[in-house]
N, C-alpha and C. Protein backbone atom coordinates (compact mmCIF):
# COMPACT_ATOMS: atom_id res chain seq x y z
N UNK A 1 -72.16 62.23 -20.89
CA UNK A 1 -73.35 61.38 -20.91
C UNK A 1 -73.83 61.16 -19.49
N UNK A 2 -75.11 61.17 -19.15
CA UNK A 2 -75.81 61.31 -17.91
C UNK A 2 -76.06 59.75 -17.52
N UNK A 3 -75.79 59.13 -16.14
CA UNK A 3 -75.76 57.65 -16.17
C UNK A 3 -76.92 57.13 -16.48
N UNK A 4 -76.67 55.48 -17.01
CA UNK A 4 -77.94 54.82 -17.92
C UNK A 4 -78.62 54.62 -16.76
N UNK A 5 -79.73 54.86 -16.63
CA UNK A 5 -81.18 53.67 -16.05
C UNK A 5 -80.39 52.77 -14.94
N UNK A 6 -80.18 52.68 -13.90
CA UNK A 6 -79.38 51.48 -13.23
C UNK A 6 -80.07 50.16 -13.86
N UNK A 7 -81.43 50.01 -14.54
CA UNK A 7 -82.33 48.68 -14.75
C UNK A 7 -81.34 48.36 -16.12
N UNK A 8 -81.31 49.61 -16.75
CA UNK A 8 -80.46 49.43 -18.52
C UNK A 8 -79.25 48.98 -17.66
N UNK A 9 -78.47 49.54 -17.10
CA UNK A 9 -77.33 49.21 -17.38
C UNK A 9 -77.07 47.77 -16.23
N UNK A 10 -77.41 46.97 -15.26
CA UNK A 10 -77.67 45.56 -14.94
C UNK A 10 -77.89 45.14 -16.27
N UNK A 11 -78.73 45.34 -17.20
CA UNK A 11 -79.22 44.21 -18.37
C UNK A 11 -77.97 44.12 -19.20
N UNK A 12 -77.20 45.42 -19.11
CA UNK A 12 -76.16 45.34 -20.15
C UNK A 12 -75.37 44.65 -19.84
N UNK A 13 -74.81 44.58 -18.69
CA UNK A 13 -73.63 44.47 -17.58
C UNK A 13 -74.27 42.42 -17.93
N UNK A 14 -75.04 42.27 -17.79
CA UNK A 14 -75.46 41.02 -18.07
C UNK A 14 -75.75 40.35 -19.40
N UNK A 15 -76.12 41.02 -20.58
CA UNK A 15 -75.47 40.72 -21.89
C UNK A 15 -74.25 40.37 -21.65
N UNK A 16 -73.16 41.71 -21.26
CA UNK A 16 -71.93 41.79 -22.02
C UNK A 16 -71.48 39.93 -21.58
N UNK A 17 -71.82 39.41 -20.24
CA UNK A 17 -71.61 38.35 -19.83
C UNK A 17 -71.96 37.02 -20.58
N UNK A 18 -72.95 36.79 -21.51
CA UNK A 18 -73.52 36.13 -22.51
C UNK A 18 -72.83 36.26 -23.57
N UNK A 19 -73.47 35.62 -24.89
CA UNK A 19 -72.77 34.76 -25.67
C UNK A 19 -72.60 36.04 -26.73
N UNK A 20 -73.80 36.82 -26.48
CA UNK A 20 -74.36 38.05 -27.30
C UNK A 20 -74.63 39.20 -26.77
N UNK A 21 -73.05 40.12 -26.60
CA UNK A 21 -73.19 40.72 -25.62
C UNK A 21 -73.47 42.07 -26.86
N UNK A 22 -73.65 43.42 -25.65
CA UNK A 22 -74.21 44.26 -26.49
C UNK A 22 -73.35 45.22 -26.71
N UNK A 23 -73.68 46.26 -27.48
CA UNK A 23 -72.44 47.17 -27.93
C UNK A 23 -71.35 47.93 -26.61
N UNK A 24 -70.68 48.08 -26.62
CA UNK A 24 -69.40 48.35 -25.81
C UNK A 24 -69.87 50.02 -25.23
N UNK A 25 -69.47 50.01 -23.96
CA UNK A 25 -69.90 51.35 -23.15
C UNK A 25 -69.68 52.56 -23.85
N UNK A 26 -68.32 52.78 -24.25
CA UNK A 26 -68.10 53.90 -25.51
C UNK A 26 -68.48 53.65 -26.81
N UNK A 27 -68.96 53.03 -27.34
CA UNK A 27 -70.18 53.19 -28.37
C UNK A 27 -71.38 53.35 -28.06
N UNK A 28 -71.46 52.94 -26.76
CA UNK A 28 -73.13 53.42 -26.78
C UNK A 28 -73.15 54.60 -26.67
N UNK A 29 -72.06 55.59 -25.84
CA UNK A 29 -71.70 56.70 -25.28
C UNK A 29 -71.85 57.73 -26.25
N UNK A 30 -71.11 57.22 -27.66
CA UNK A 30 -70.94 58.15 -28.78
C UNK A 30 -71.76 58.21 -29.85
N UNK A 31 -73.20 56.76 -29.36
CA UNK A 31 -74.02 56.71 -30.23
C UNK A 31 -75.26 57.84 -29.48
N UNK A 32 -75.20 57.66 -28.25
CA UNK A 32 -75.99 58.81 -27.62
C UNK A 32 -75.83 59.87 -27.52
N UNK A 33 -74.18 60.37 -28.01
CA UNK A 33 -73.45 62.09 -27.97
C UNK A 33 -74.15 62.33 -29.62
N UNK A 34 -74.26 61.23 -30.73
CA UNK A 34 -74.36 62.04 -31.82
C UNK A 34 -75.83 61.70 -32.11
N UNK A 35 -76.80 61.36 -31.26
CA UNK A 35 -78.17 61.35 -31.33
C UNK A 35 -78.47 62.68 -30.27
N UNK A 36 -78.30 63.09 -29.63
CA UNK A 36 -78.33 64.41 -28.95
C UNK A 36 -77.98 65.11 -29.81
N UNK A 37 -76.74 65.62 -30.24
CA UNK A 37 -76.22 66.33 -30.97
C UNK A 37 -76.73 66.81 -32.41
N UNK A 38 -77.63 65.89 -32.96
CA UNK A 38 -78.50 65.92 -34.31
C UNK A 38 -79.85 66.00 -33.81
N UNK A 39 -80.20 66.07 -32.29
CA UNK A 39 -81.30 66.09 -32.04
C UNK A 39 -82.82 64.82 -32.70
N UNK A 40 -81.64 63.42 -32.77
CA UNK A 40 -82.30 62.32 -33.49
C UNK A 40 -83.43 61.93 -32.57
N UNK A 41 -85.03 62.00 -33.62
CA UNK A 41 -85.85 61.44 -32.98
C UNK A 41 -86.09 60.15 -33.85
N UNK A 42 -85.79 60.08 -34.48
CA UNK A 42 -86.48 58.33 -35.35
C UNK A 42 -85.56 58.10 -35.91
N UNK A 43 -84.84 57.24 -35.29
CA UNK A 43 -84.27 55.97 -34.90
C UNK A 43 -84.68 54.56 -35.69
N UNK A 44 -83.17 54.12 -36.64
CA UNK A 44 -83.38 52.78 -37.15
C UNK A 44 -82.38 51.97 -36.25
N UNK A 45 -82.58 50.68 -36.09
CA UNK A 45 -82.02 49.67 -35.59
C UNK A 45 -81.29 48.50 -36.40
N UNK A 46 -80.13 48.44 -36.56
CA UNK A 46 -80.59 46.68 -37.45
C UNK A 46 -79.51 45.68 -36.50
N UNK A 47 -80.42 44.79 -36.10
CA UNK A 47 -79.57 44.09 -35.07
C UNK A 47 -79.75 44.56 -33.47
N UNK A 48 -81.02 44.05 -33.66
CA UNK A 48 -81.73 44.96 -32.17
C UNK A 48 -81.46 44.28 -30.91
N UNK A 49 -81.06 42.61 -31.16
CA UNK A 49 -80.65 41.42 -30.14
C UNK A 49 -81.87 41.89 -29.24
N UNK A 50 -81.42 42.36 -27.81
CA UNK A 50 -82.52 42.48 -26.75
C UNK A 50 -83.27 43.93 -26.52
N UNK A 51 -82.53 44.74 -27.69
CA UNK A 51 -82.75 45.84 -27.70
C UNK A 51 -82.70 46.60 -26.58
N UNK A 52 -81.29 46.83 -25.95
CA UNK A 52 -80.89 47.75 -24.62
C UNK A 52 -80.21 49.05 -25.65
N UNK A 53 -79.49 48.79 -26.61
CA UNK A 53 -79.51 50.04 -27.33
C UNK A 53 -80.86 50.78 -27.39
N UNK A 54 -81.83 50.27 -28.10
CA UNK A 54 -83.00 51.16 -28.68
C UNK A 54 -83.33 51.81 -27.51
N UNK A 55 -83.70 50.91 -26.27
CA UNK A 55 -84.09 51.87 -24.41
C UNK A 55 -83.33 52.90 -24.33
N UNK A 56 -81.56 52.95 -24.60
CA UNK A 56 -80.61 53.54 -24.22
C UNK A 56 -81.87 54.70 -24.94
N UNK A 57 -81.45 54.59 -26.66
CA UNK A 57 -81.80 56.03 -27.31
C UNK A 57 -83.25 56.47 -26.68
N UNK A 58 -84.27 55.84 -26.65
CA UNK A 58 -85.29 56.51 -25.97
C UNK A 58 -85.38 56.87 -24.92
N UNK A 59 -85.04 56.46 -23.73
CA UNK A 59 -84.93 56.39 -22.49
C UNK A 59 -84.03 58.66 -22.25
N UNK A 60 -82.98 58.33 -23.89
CA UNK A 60 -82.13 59.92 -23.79
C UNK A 60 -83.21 60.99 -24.51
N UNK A 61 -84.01 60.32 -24.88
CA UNK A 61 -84.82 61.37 -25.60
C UNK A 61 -85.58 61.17 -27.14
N UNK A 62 -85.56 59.75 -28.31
CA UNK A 62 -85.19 59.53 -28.46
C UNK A 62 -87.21 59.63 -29.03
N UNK A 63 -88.24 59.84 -29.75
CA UNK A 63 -89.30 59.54 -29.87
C UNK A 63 -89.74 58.17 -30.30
N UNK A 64 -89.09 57.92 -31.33
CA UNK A 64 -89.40 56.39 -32.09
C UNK A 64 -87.85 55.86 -32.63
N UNK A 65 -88.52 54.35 -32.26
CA UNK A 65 -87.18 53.36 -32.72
C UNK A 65 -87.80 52.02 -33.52
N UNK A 66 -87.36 52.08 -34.80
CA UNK A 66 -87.80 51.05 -35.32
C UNK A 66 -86.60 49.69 -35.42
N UNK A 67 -86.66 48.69 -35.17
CA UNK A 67 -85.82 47.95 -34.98
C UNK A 67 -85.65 46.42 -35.36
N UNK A 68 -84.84 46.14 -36.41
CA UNK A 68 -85.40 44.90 -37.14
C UNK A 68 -83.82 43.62 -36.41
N UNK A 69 -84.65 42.69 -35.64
CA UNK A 69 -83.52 41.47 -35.00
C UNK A 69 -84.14 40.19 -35.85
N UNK A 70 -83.76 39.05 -36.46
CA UNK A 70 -83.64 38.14 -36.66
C UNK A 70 -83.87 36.53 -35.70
N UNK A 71 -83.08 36.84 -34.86
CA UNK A 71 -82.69 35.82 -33.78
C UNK A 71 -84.30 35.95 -33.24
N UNK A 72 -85.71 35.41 -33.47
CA UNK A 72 -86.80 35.15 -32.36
C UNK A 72 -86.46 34.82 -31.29
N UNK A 73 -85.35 34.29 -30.63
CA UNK A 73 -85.09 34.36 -28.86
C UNK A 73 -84.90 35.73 -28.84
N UNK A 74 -83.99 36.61 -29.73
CA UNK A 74 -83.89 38.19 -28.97
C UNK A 74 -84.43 38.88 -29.08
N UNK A 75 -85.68 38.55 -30.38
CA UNK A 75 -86.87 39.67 -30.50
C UNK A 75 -88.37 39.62 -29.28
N UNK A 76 -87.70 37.96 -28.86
CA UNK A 76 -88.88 38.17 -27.86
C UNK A 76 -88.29 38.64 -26.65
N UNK A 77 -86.89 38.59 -26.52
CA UNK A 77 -86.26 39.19 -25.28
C UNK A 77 -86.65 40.44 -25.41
N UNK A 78 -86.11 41.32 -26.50
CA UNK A 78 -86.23 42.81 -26.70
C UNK A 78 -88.08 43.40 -26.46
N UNK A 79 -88.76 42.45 -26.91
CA UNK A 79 -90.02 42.56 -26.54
C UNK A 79 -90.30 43.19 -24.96
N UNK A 80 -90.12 41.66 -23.99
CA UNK A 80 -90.08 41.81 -22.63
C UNK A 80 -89.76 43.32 -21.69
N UNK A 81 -88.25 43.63 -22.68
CA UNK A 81 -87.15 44.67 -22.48
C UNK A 81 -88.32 46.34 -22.59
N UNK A 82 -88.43 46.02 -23.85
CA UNK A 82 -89.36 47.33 -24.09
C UNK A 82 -90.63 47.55 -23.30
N UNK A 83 -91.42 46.36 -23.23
CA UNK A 83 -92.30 46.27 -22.55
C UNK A 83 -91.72 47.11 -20.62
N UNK A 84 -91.01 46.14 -20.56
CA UNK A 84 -89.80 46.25 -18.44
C UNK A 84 -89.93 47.49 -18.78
N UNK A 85 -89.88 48.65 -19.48
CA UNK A 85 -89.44 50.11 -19.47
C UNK A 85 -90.22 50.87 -19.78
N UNK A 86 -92.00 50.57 -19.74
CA UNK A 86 -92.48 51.22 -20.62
C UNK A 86 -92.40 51.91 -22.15
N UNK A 87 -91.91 51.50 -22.57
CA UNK A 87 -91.26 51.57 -24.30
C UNK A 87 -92.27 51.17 -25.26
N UNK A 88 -93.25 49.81 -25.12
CA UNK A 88 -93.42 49.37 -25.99
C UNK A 88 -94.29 49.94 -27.10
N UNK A 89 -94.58 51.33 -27.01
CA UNK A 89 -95.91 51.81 -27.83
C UNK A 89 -94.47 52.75 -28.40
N UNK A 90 -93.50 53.02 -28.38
CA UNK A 90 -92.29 54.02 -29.29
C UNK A 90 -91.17 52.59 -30.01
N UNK A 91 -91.43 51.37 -29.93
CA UNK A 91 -90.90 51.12 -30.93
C UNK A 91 -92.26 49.84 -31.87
N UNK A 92 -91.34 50.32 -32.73
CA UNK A 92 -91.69 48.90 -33.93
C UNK A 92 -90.61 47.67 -34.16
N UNK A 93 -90.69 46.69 -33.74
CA UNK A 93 -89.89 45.76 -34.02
C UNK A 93 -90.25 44.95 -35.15
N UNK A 94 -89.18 44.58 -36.00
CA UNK A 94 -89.50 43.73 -37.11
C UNK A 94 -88.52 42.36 -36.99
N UNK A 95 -89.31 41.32 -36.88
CA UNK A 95 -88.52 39.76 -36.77
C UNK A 95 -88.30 39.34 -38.19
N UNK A 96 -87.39 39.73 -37.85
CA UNK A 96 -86.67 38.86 -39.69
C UNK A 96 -85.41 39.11 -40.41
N UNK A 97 -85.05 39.02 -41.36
CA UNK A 97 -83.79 38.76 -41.99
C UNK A 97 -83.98 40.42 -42.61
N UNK A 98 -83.18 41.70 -42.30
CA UNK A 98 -82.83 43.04 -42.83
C UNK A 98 -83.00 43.05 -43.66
N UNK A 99 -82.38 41.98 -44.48
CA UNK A 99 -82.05 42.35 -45.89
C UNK A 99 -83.33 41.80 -46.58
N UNK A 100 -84.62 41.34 -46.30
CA UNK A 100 -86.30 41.62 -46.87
C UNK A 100 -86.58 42.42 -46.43
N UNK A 101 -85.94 43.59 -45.25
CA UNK A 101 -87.21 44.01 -44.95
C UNK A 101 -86.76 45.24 -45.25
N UNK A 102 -85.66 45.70 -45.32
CA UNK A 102 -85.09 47.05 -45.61
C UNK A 102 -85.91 47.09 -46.86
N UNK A 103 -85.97 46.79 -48.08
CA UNK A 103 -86.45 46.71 -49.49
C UNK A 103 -87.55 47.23 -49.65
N UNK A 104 -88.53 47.29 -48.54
CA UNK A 104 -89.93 47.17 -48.20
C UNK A 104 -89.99 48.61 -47.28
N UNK A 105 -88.93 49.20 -46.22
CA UNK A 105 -89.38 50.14 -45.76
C UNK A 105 -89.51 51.51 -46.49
N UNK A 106 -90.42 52.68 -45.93
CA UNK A 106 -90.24 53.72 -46.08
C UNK A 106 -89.74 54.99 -45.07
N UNK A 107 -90.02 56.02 -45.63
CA UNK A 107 -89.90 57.17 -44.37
C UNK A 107 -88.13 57.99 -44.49
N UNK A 108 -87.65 58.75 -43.42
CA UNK A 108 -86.62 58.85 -43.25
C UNK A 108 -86.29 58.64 -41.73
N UNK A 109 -84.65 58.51 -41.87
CA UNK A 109 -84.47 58.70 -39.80
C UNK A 109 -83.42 59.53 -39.99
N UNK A 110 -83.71 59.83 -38.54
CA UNK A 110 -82.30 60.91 -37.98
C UNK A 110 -80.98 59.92 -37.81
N UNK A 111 -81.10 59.17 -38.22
CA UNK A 111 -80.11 58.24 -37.15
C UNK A 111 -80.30 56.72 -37.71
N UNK A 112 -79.17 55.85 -37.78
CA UNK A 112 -79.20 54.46 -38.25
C UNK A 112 -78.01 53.79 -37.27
N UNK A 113 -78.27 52.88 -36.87
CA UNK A 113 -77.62 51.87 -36.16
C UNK A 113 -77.45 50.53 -36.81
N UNK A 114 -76.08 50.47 -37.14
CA UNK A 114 -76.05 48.37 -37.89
C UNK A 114 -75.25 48.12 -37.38
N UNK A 115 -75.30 47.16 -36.85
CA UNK A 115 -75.07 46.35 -35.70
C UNK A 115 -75.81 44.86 -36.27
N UNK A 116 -75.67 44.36 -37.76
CA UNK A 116 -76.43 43.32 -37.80
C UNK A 116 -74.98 42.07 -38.08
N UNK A 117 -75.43 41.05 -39.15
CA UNK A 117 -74.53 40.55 -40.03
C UNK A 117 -73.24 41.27 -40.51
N UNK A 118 -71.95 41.07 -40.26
CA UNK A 118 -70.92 41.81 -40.95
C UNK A 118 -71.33 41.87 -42.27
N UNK A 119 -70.97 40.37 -42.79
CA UNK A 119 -71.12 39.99 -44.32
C UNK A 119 -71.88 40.70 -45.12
N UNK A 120 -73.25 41.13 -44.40
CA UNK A 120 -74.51 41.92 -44.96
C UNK A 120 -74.18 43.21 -44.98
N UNK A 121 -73.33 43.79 -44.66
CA UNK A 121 -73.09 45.41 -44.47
C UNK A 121 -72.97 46.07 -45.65
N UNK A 122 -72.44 45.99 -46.59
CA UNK A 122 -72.37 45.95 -48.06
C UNK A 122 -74.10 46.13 -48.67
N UNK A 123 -74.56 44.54 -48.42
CA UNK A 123 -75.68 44.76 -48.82
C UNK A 123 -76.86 45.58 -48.46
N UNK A 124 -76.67 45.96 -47.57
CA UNK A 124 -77.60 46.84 -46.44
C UNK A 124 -77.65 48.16 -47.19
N UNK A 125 -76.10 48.37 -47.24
CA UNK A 125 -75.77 49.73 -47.44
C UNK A 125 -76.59 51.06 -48.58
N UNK A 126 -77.41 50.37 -49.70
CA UNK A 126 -77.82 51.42 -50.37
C UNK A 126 -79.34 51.81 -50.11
N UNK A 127 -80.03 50.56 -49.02
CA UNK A 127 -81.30 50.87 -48.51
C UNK A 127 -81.09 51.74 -47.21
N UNK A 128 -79.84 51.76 -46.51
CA UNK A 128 -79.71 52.07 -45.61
C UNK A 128 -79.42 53.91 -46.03
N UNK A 129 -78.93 54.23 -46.82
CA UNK A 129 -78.38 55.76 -47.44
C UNK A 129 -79.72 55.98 -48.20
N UNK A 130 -80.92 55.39 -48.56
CA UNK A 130 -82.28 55.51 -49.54
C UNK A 130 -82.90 56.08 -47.95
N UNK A 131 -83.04 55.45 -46.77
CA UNK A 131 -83.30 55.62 -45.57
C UNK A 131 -82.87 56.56 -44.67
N UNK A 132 -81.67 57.22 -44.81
CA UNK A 132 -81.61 58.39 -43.98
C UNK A 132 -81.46 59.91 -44.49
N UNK A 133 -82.23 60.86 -43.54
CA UNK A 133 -82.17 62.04 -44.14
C UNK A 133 -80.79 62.86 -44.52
N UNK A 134 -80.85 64.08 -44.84
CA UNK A 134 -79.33 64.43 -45.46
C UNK A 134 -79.16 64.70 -43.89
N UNK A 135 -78.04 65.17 -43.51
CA UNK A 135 -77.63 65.38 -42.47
C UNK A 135 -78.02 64.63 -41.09
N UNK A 136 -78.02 63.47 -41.59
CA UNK A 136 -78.53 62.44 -40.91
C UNK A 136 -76.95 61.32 -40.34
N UNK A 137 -77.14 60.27 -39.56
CA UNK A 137 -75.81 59.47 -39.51
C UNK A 137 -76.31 58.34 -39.26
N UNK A 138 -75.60 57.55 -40.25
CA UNK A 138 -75.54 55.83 -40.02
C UNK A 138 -73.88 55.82 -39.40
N UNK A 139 -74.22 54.59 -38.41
CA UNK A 139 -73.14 54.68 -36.73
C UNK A 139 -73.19 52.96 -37.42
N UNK A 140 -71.82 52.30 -37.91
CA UNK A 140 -71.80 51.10 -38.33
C UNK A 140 -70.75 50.64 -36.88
N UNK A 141 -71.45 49.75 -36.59
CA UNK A 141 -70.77 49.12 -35.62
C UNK A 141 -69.88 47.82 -35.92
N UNK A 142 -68.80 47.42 -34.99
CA UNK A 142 -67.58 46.31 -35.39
C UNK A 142 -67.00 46.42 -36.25
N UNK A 143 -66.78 47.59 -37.30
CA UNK A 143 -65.89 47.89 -38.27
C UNK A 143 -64.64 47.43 -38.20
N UNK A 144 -63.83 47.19 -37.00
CA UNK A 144 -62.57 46.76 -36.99
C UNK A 144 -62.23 45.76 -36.42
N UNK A 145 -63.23 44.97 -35.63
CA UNK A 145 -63.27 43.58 -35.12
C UNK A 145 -61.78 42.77 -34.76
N UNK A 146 -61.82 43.42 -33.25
CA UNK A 146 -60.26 42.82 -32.93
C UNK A 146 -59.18 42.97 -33.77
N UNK A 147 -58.93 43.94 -34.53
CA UNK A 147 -58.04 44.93 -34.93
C UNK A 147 -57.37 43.62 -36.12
N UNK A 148 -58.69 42.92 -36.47
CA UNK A 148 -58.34 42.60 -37.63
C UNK A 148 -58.44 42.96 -39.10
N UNK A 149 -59.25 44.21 -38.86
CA UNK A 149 -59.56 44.44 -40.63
C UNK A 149 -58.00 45.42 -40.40
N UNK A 150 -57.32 45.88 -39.77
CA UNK A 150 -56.20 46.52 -40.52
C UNK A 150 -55.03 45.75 -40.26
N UNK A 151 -55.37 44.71 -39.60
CA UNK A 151 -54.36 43.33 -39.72
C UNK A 151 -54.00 41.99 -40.32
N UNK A 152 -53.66 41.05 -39.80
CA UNK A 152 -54.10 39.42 -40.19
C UNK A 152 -55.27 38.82 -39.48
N UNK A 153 -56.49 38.61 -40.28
CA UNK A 153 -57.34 37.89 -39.46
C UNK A 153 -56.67 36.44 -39.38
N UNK A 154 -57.18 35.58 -38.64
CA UNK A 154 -57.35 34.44 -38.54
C UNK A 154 -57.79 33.52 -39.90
N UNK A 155 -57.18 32.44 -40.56
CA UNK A 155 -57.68 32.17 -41.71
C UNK A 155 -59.12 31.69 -41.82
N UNK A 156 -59.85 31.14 -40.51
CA UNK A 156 -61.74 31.26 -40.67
C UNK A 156 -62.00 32.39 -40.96
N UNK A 157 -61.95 33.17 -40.27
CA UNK A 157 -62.46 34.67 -40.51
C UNK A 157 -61.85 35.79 -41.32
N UNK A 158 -61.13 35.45 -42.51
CA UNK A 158 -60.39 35.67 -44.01
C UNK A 158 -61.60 36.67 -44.30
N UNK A 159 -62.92 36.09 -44.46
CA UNK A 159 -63.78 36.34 -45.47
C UNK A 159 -64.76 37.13 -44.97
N UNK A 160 -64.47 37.20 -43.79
CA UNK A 160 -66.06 37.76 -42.90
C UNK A 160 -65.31 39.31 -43.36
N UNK A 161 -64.02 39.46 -42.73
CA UNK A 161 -63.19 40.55 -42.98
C UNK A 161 -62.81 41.50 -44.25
N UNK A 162 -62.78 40.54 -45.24
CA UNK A 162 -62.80 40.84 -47.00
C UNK A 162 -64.42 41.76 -46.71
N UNK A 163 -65.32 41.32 -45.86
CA UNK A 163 -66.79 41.95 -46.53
C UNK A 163 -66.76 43.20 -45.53
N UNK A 164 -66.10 43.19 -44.56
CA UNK A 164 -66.25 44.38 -43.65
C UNK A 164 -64.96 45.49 -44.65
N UNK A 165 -63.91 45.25 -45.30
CA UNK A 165 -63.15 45.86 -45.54
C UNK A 165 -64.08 46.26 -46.47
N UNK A 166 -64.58 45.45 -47.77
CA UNK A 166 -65.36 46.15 -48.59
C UNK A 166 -66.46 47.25 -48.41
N UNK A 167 -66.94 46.97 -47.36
CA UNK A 167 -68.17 47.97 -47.09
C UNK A 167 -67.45 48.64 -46.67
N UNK A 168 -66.32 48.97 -45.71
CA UNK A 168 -65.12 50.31 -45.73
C UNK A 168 -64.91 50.89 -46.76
N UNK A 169 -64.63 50.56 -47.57
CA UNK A 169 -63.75 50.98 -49.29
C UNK A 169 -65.13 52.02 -49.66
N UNK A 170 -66.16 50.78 -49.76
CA UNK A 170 -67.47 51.73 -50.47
C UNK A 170 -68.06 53.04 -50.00
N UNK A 171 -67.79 52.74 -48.09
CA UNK A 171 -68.57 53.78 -47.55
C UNK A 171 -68.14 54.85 -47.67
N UNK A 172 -66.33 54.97 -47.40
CA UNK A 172 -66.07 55.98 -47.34
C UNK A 172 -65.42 56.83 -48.99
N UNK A 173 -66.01 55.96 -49.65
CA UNK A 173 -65.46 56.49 -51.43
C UNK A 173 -66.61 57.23 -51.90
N UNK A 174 -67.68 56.67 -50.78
CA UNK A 174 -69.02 57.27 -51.63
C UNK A 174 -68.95 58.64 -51.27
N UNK A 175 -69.16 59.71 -51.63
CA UNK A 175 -69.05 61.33 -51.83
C UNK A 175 -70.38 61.85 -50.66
N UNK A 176 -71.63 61.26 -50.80
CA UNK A 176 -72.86 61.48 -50.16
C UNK A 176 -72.27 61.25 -48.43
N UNK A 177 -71.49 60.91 -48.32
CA UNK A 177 -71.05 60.59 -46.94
C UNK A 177 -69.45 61.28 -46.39
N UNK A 178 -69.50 61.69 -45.23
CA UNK A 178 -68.34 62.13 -44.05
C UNK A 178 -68.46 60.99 -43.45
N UNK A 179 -67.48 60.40 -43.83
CA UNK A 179 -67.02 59.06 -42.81
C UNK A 179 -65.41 58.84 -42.00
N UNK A 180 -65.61 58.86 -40.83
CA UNK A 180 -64.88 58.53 -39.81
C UNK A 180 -64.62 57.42 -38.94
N UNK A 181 -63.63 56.37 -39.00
CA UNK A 181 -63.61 55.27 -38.72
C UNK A 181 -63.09 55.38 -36.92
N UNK A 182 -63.82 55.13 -36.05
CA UNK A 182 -63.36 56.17 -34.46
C UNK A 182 -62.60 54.11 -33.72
N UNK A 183 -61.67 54.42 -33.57
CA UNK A 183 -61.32 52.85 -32.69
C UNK A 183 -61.70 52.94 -31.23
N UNK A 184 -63.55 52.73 -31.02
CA UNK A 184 -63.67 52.48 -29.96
C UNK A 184 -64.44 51.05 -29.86
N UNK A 185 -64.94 50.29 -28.84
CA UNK A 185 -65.42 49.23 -29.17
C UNK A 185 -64.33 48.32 -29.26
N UNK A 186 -64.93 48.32 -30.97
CA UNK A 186 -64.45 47.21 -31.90
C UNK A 186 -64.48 47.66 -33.63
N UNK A 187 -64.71 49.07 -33.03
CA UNK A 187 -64.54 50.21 -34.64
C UNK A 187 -66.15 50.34 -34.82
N UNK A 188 -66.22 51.56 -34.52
CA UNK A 188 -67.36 52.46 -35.10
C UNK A 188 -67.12 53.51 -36.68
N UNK A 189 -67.89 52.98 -37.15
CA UNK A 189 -68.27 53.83 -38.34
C UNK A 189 -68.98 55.08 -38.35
N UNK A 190 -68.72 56.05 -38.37
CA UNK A 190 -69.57 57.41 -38.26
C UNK A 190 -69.86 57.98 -39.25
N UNK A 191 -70.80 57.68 -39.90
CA UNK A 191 -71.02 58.50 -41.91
C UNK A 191 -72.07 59.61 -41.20
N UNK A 192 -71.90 60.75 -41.74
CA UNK A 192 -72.92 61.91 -42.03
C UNK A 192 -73.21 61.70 -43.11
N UNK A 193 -74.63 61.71 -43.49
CA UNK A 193 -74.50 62.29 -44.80
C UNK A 193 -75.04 63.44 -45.79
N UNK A 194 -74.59 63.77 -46.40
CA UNK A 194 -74.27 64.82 -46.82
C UNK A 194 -75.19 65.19 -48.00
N UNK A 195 -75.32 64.73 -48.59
CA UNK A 195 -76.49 64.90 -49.37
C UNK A 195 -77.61 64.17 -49.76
């Protein structure tokens, strides 16, 4: 991977320092080896926070990024962000809760990024496979979250974990998908899919 933007990578280097930091250097690394590698130009987002991922993918080549954050402090951050980089005419941002708005989109992408709600991953999941082309990859991020889904979580976080294990069970039982669980991060999900 060719180094980020010195501007991208200060912003990151300054997330990771915040409350809401952004995906981990080797996930972004392997989210940009298998968007090269598929030659991904359109790009979904879910969980865009300030959107230094979506820059990453365009910034590598990357035509359109559509990108749906929740949090209005990070959609207007990610705003600013896209805007700081010349970006803002290659993405679409959508402020709101995924799970209205997935229901509602169309099209296909080369490429899916979730990175939203754990809990929601499950639910995401059959707009998200309606949404990408065959030989396409959804890249699920925090799959293993401090190496508790193949351990003891903590008894708060019992349940967050029950929903990340489930969307494990489903993803990789479903046949339409090559799924590879890679322990970098905090567990990346790598589905191709296949038909």
């Amino acid at each position: 991977m060719k180094p980020l933007d010195p501007r991208l990578a200060a912003l990151r280097e300054k997330a990771k320092a915040g409350r809401d930091p952004t995906c981990a250097d080797e996930t972004l690394a392997k989210i940009l080896s298998v968007a090269s590698a598929i030659g991904a130009e359109n790009i979904l987002e879910i969980g865009a926070a300030e959107g230094l991922t979506s820059i990453a993918l365009l910034l590598a080549g990357a035509k359109r990024v559509t990108a749906i954050e929740k949090d209005p402090v990070r959609a207007e951050k990610a705003r600013e962000n896209f805007t700081l980089f010349g970006l803002r005419e290659s993405v679409t941002l959508f402020e709101g809760d995924a799970a209205e708005i997935l229901p509602l989109m169309e099209g296909l992408f080369d490429l899916i990024f979730l990175d939203g709600p754990k809990v929601q991953y499950s639910r995401y999941l059959p707009h998200l496979k309606r949404l990408l082309r065959r030989g396409g990859y959804l890249l699920s991020d925090d799959v293993l979250l401090f190496g508790w889904v193949d351990g003891e979580p903590p008894k708060k976080r019992r349940m967050l974990i029950q929903h990340i294990r489930e969307y494990l069970r489903v993803l990789q039982s479903d046949p339409d998908f090559h799924t590879e669980i890679l322990g970098i991060g905090e567990g990346l999900a790598v589905s191709e899919k296949l038909s």
